[in-house]
Protein backbone atom coordinates (compact mmCIF):
# COMPACT_ATOMS: atom_id res chain seq x y z
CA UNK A 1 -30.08 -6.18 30.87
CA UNK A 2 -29.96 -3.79 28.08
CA UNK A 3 -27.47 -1.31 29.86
CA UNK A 4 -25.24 -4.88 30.31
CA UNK A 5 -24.91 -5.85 26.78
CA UNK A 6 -24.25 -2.30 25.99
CA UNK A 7 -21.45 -2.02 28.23
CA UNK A 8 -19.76 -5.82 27.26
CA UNK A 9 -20.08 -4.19 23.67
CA UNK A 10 -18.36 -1.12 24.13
CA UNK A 11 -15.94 -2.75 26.43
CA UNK A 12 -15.10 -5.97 22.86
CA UNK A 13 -15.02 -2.36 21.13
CA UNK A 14 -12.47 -1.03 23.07
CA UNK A 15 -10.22 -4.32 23.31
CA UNK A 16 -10.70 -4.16 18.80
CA UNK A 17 -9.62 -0.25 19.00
CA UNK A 18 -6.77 -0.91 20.85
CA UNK A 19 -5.66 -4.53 18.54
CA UNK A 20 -6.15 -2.18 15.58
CA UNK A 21 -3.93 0.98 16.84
CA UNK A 22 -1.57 -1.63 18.00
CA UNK A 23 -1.15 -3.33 14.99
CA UNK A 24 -1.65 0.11 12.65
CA UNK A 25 1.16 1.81 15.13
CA UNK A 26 3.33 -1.57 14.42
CA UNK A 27 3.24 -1.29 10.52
CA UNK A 28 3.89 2.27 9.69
CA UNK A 29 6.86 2.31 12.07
CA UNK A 30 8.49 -0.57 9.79
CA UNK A 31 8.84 2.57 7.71
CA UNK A 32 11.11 4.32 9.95
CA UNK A 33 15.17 4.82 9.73
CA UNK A 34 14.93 3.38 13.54
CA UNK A 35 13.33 0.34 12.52
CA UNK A 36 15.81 0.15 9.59
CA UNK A 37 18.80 0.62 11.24
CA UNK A 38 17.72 -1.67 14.51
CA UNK A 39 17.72 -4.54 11.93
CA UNK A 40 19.77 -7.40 13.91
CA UNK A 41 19.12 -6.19 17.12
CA UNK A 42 17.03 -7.04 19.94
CA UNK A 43 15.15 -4.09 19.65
CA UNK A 44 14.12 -5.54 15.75
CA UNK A 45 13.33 -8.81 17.31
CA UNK A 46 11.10 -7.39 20.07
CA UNK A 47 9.24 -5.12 17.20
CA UNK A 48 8.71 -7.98 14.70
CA UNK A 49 7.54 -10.77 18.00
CA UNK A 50 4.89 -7.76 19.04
CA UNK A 51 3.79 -7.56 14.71
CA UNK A 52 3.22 -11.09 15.24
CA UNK A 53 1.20 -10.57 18.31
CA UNK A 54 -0.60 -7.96 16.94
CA UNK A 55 -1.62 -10.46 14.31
CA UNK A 56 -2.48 -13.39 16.62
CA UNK A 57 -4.78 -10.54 18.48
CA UNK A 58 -6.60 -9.76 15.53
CA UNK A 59 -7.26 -13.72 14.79
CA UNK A 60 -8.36 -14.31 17.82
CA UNK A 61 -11.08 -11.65 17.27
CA UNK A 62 -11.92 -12.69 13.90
CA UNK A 63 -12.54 -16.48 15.57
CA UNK A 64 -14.84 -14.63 18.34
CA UNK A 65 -17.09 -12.97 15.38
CA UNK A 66 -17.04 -16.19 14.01
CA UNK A 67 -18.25 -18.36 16.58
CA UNK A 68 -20.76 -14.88 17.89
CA UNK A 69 -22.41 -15.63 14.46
CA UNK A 70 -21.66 -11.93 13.94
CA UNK A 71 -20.85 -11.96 10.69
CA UNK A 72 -23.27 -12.13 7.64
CA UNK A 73 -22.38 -15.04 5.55
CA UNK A 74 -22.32 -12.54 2.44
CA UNK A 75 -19.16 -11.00 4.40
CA UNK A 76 -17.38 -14.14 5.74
CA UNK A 77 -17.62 -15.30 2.41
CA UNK A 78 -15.98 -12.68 0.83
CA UNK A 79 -12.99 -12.76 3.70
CA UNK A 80 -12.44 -16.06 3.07
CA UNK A 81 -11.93 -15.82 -0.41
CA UNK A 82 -9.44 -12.86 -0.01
CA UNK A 83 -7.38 -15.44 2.95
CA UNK A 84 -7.22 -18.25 0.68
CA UNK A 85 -5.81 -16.05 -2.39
CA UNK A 86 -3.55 -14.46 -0.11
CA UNK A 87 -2.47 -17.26 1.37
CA UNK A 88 -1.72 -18.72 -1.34
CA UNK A 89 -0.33 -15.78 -2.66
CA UNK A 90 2.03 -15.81 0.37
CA UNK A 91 3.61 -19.09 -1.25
CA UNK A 92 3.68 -17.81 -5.13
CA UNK A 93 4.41 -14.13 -4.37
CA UNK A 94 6.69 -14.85 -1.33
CA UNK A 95 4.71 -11.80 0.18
CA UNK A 96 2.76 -12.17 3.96
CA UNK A 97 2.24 -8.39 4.68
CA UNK A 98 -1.24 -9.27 2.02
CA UNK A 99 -1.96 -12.31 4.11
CA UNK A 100 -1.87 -10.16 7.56
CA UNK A 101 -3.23 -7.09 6.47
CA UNK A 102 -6.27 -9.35 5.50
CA UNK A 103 -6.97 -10.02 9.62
CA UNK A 104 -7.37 -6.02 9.89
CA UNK A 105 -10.41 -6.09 7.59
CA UNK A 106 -12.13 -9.11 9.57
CA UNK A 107 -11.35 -7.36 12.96
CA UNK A 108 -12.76 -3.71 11.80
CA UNK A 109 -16.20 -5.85 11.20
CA UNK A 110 -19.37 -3.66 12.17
CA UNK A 111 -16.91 -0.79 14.31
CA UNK A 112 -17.80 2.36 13.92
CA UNK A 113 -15.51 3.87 11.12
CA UNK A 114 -15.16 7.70 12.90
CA UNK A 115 -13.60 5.85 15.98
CA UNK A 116 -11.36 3.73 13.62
CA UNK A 117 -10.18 6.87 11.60
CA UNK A 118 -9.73 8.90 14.98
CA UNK A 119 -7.48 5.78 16.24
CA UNK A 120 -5.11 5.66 13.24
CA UNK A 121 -5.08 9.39 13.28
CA UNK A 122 -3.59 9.70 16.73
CA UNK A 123 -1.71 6.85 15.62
CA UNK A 124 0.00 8.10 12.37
CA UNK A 125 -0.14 11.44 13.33
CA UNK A 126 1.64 11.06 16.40
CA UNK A 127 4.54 8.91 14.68
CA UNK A 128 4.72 11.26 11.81
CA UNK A 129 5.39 14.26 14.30
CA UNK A 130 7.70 12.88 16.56
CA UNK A 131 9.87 11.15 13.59
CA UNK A 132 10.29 14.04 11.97
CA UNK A 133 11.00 16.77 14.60
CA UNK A 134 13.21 13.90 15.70
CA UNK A 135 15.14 13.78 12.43
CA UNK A 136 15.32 18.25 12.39
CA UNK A 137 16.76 17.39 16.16
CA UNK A 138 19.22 15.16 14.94
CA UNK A 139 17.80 12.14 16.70
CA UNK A 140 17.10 10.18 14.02
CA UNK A 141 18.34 9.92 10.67
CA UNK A 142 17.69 12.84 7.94
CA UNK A 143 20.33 11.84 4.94
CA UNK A 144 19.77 13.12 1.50
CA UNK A 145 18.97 9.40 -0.23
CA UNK A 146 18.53 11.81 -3.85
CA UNK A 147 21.03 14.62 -4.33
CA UNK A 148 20.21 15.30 -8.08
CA UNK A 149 16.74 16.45 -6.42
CA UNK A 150 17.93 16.84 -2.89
CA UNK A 151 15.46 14.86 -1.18
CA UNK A 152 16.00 14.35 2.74
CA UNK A 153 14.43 10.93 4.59
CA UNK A 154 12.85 12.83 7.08
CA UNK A 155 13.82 9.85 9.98
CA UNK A 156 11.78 7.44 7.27
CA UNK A 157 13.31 4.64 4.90
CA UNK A 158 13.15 6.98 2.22
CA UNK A 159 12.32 10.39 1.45
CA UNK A 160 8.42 9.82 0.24
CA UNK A 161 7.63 8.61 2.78
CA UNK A 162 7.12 11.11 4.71
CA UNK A 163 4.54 12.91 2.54
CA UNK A 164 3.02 9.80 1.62
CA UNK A 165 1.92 9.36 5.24
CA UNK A 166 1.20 13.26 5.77
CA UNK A 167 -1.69 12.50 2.54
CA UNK A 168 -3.28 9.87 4.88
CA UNK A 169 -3.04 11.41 7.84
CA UNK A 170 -4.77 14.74 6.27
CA UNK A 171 -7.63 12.99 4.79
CA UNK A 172 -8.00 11.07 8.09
CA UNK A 173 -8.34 14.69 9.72
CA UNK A 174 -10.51 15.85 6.96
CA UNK A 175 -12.83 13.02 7.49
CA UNK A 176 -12.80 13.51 10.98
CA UNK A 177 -13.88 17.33 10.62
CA UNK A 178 -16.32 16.82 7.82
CA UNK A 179 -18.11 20.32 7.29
CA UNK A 180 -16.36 21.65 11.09
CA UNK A 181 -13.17 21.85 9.33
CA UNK A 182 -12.04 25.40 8.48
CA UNK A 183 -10.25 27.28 5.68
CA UNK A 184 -7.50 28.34 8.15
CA UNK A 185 -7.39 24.44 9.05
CA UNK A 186 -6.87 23.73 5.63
CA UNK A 187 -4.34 26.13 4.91
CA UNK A 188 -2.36 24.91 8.01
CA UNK A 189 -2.17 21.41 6.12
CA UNK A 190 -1.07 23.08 2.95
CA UNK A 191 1.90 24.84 4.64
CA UNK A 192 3.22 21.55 5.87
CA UNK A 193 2.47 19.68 2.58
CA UNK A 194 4.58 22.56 1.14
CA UNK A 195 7.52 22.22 3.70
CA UNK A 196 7.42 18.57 3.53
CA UNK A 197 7.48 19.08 -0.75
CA UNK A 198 10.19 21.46 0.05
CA UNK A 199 12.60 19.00 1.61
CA UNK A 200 11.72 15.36 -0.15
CA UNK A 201 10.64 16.45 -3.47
CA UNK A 202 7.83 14.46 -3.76
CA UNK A 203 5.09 15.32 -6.79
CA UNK A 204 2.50 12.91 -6.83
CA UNK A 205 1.15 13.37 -2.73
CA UNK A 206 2.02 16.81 -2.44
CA UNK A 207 -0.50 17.47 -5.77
CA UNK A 208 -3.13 15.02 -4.64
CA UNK A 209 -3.29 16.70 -1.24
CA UNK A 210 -2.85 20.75 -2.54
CA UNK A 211 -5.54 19.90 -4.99
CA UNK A 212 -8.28 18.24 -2.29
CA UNK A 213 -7.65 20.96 0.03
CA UNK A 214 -8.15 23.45 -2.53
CA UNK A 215 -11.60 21.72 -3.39
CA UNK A 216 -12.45 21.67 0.57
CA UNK A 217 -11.57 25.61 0.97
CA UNK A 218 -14.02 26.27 -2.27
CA UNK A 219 -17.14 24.06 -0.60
CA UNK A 220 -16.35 26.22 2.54
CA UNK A 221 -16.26 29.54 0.77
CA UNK A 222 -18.98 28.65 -1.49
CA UNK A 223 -22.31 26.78 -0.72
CA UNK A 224 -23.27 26.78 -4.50
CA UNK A 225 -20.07 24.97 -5.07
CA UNK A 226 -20.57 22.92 -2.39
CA UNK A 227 -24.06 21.73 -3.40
CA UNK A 228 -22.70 21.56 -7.64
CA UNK A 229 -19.91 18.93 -6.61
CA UNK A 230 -22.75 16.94 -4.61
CA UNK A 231 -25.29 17.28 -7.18
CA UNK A 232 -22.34 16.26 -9.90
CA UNK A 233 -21.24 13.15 -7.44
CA UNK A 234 -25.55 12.12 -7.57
CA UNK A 235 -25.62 12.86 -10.96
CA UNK A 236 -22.08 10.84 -12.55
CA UNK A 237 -23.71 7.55 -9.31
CA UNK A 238 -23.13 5.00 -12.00
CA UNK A 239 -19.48 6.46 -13.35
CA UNK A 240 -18.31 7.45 -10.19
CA UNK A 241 -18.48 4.18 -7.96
CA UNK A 242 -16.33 2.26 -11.03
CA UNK A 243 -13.58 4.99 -10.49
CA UNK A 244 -11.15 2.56 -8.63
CA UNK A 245 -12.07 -0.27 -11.95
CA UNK A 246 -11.31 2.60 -14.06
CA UNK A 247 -8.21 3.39 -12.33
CA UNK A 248 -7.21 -0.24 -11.71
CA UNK A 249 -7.30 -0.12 -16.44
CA UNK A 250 -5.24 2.45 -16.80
CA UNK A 251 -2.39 1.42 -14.13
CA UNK A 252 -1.97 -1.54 -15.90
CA UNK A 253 -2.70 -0.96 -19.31
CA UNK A 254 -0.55 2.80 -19.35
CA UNK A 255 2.74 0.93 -19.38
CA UNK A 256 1.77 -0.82 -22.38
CA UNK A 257 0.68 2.03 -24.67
CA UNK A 258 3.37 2.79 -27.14
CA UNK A 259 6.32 3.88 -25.57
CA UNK A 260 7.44 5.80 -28.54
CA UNK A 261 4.50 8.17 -28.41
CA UNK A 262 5.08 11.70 -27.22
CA UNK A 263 2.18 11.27 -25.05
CA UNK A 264 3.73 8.37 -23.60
CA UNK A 265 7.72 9.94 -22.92
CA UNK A 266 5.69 13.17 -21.30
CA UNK A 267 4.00 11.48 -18.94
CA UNK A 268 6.77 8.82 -18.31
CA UNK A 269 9.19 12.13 -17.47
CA UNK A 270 6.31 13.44 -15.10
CA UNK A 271 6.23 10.20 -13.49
CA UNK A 272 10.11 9.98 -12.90
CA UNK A 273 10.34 7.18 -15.16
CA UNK A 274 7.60 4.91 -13.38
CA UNK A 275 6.31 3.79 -16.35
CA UNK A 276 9.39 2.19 -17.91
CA UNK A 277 9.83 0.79 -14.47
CA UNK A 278 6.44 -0.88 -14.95
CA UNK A 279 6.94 -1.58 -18.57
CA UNK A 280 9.99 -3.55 -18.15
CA UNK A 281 8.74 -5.89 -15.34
CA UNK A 282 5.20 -6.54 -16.91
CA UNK A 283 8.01 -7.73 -20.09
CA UNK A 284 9.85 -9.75 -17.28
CA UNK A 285 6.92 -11.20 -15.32
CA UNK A 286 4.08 -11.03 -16.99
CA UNK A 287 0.62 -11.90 -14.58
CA UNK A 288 -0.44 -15.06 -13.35
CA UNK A 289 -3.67 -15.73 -11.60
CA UNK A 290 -2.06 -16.23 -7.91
CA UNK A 291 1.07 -14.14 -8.39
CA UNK A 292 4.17 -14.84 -8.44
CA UNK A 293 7.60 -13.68 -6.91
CA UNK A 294 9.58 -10.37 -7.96
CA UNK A 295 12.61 -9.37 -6.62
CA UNK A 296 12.67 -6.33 -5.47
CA UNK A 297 15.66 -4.35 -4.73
CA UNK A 298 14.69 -0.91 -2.48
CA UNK A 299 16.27 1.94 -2.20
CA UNK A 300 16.35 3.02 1.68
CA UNK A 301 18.53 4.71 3.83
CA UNK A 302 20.87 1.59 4.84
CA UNK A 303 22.63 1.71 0.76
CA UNK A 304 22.15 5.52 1.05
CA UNK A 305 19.61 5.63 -1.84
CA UNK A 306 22.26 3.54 -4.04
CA UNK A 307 20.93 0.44 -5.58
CA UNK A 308 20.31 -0.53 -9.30
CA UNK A 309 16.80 -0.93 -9.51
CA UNK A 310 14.00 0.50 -7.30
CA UNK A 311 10.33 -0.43 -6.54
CA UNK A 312 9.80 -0.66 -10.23
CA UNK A 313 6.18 -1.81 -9.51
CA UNK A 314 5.76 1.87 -8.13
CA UNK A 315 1.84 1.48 -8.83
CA UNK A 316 -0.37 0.13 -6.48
CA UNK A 317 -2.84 -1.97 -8.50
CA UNK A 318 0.02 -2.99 -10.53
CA UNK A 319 1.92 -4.61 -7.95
CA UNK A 320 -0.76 -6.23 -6.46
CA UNK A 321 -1.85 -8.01 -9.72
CA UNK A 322 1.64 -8.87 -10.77
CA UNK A 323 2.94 -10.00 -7.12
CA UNK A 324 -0.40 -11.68 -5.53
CA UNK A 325 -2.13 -12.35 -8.96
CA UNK A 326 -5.31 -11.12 -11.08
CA UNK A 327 -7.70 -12.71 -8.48
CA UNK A 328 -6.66 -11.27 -5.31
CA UNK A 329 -5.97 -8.00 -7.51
CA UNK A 330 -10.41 -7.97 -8.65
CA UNK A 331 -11.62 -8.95 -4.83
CA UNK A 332 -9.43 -6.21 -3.68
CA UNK A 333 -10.73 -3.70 -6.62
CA UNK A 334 -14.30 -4.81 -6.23
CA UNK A 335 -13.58 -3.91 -2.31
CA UNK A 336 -12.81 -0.23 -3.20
CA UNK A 337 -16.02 -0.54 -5.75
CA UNK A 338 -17.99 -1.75 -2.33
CA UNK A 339 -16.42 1.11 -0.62
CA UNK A 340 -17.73 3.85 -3.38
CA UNK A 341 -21.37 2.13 -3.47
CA UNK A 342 -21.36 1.95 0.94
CA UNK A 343 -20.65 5.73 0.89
CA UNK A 344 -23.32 6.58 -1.38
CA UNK A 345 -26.04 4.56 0.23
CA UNK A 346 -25.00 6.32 3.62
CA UNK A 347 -25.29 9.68 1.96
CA UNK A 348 -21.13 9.61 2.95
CA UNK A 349 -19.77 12.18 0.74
CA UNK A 350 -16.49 12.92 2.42
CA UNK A 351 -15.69 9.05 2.12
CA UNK A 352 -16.27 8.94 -1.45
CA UNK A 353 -13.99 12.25 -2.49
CA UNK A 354 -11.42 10.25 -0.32
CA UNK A 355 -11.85 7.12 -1.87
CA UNK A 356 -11.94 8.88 -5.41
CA UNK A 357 -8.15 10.46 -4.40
CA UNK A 358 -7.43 7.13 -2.80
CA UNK A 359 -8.12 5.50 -6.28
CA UNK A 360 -6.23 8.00 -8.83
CA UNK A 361 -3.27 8.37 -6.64
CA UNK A 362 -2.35 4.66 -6.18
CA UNK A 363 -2.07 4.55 -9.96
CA UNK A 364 1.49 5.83 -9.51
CA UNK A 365 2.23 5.03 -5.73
CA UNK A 366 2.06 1.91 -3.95
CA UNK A 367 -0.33 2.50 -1.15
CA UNK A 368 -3.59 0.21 -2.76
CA UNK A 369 -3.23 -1.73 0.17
CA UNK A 370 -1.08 -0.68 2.92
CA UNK A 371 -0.57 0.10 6.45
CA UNK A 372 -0.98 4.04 5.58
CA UNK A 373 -4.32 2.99 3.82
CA UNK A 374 -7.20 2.31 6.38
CA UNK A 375 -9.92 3.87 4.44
CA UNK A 376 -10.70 0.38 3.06
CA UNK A 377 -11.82 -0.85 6.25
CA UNK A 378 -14.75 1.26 5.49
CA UNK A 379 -16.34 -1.98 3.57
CA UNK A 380 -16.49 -3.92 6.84
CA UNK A 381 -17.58 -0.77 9.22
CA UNK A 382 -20.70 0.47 10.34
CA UNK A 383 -23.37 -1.23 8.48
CA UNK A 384 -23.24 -4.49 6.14
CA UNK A 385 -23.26 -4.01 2.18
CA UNK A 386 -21.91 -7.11 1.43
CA UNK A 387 -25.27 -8.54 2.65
CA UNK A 388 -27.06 -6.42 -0.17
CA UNK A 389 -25.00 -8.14 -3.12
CA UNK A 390 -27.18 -10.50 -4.66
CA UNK A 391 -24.28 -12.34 -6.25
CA UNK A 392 -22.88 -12.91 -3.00
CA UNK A 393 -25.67 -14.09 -1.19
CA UNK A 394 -26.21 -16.97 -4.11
CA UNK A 395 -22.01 -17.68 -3.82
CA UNK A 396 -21.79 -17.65 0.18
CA UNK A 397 -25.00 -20.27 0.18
CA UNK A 398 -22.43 -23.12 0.82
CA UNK A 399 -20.79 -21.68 3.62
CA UNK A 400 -23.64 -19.95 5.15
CA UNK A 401 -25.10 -23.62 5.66
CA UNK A 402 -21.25 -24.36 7.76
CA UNK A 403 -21.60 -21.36 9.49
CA UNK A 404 -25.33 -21.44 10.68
CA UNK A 405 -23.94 -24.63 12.10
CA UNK A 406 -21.73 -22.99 13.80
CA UNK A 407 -24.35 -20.42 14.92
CA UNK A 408 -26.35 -22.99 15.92
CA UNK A 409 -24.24 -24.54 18.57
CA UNK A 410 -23.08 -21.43 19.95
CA UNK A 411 -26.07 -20.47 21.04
CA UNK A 412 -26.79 -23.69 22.30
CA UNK A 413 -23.63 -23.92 24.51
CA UNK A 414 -24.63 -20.03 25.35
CA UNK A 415 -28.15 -20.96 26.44
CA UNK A 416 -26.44 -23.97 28.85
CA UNK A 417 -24.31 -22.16 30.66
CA UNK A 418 -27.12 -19.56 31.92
């Protein structure tokens, strides 16, 4: 009996890991030149029908948890508060990617987070190869969208990209290879974080990444170093698990600070004027508590880089405040805080230097919550935190009465057919 329920586990774990590479596969290729240039096609139609799929697939496993009583009612709680915001959200920001992405977290419930990071790796690792040696061989596009810093697309919708996706896909591999991974491993990355630097330009991933690896090929040299950073990340417990509230301040107070401070023009310059960009539309829009809608005009490589205005909500946890609204924007921060305090109770130290880079790059890039991003299904993996909250489990009373209803019946119905 035991060896059966095993199996019709493994087997609902299987059907998940395949919904979640499907859908994970689906949105990062959005951010390819093909998908770009296939817009009005029926290749662009058969993409976006199979991103609705995906979607449908990962509702339909949500709805199976549900009625399995799998969840704890500290957890549904918590996903339903981040559907209705982004639902409503979808109306006020005019934004559904939010709404969607939502289904990924419900779906990842209780899966083992190694086989969810090894799926997106082969995943995103696999698209970023083939795109780019496809744009090198000419089959796919490689224009220069910047010529004052001669930045090529690399077969993507523009030239970050690219590197962007290389900074996930490296700290998926690092995860994966935990203390296995080598210095010659690491140095392999760095050469291709280089090349990819070399050809789009880009400051803020290719820094993030040189600087982690350099951290990883000191723990590996050095076992005092190794055990000083952990005794440093036990030590700073308290400090370090606020590091994505701390981060989520200064994205969206830094625009504010006098802009006629030397501070202030440096650090604007460094940022390639990102925090003018922010500046001016936190003067335009303001924020709301469910968001509201901001046009957006993109640079990509259908206008050949030329537009008048680009993401100028370059920052993660600015864009999600301004765009979906200061609730979504703390459920979403408190999930990175949940994150932080997961990996310390499981002793996860990789997962919290991740999450720490996670949380001071998205200051300046976009990638809070996104497609590249999977690391924050780490707060519905594995085991349950949410459970441990106290201030959940007196919020979610309500709905836990609902849903041991439902739990209720469906083991009834369960117990009828045998």
């Amino acid at each position: 009996m035991g060896d059966k329920i095993k199996k019709v586990a493994s087997r609902n774990e299987l059907m998940v890991i395949i919904c979640l590479c499907i859908y994970i596969f689906l949105l990062t290729f959005t951010n390819t030149a093909w998908y770009t240039f296939s817009e009005g096609t029926k290749v662009y139609t058969i993409f976006k029908l199979l991103r609705y799929v995906s979607y449908l697939l990962l509702f339909i496993v949500i709805m199976a948890d549900i009625i399995k009583h799998n969840y704890s009612r500290e957890t549904l709680f918590y996903l339903i508060c981040l559907l209705v915001f982004s639902f409503i959200g979808m109306f006020t920001g005019k934004d559904k990617a939010l709404f969607f992405y939502i289904f990924l977290f419900g779906a990842a419930y209780g899966m083992s987070i190694n086989k969810v990071v090894k799926s997106a790796f082969i995943v995103q690792a696999g698209l970023l190869l083939v795109t780019v040696v496809c744009a090198f061989a000419g089959l796919a596009d490689n224009s220069i969208l910047d010529y004052e810093r001669s930045r090529y697309s690399l077969g993507f919708n523009w030239p970050n990209l690219a590197p962007i996706l290389l900074l996930f896909v490296a700290l998926q591999y690092i995860y994966i290879r935990k203390n296995k991974i080598t210095v010659w491993e690491c140095i392999i990355i760095e050469v291709i974080n280089i090349l990819m630097y070399k050809f789009t330009n880009t400051k803020m991933s290719f820094f993030m990444l040189s600087a982690l690896l350099a951290v990883v090929i000191i723990c590996q040299l050095s076992a005092t170093m190794k055990k000083l950073l952990k005794k440093a990340l036990i030590s700073f417990k308290k400090l370090v698990v606020i590091i994505p509230a701390i981060c989520a301040f200064i994205a969206c107070w830094l625009p504010l600070y006098n802009p006629e401070s030397t501070i202030w023009i440096k650090l604007n310059s460094v940022l390639s004027e990102r925090l003018w960009q922010c500046r001016n539309a936190i003067t335009r829009y303001g924020f709301t508590l469910f968001g509201r809608h901001i046009d957006f005009e993109v640079h990509n490589v259908l206008n050949g880089g030329v537009s008048d205005q680009t993401y100028f909500i370059d920052s993660g946890y600015l864009h999600i405040a301004m765009q979906s609204g200061l609730v979504i924007f703390v459920l979403l921060v408190l999930l990175y805080v949940i994150c932080m305090y997961k990996a310390y109770a499981n002793k996860d130290y990789y997962m919290l230097c991740i999450m720490i880079v996670i949380s001071v790059f998205c200051i300046n890039d976009i990638y809070f919550i996104s497609p590249f991003n999977i690391f924050i299904l780490y707060a519905f993996c594995d085991n349950d935190t949410f459970k441990e909250i106290p201030l959940l489990q007196k919020l979610s009373k309500p709905v836990g009465v609902v849903y041991d209803c439902i739990g209720n019946i469906s083991s009834k119905m369960s117990k009828k057919e045998r």
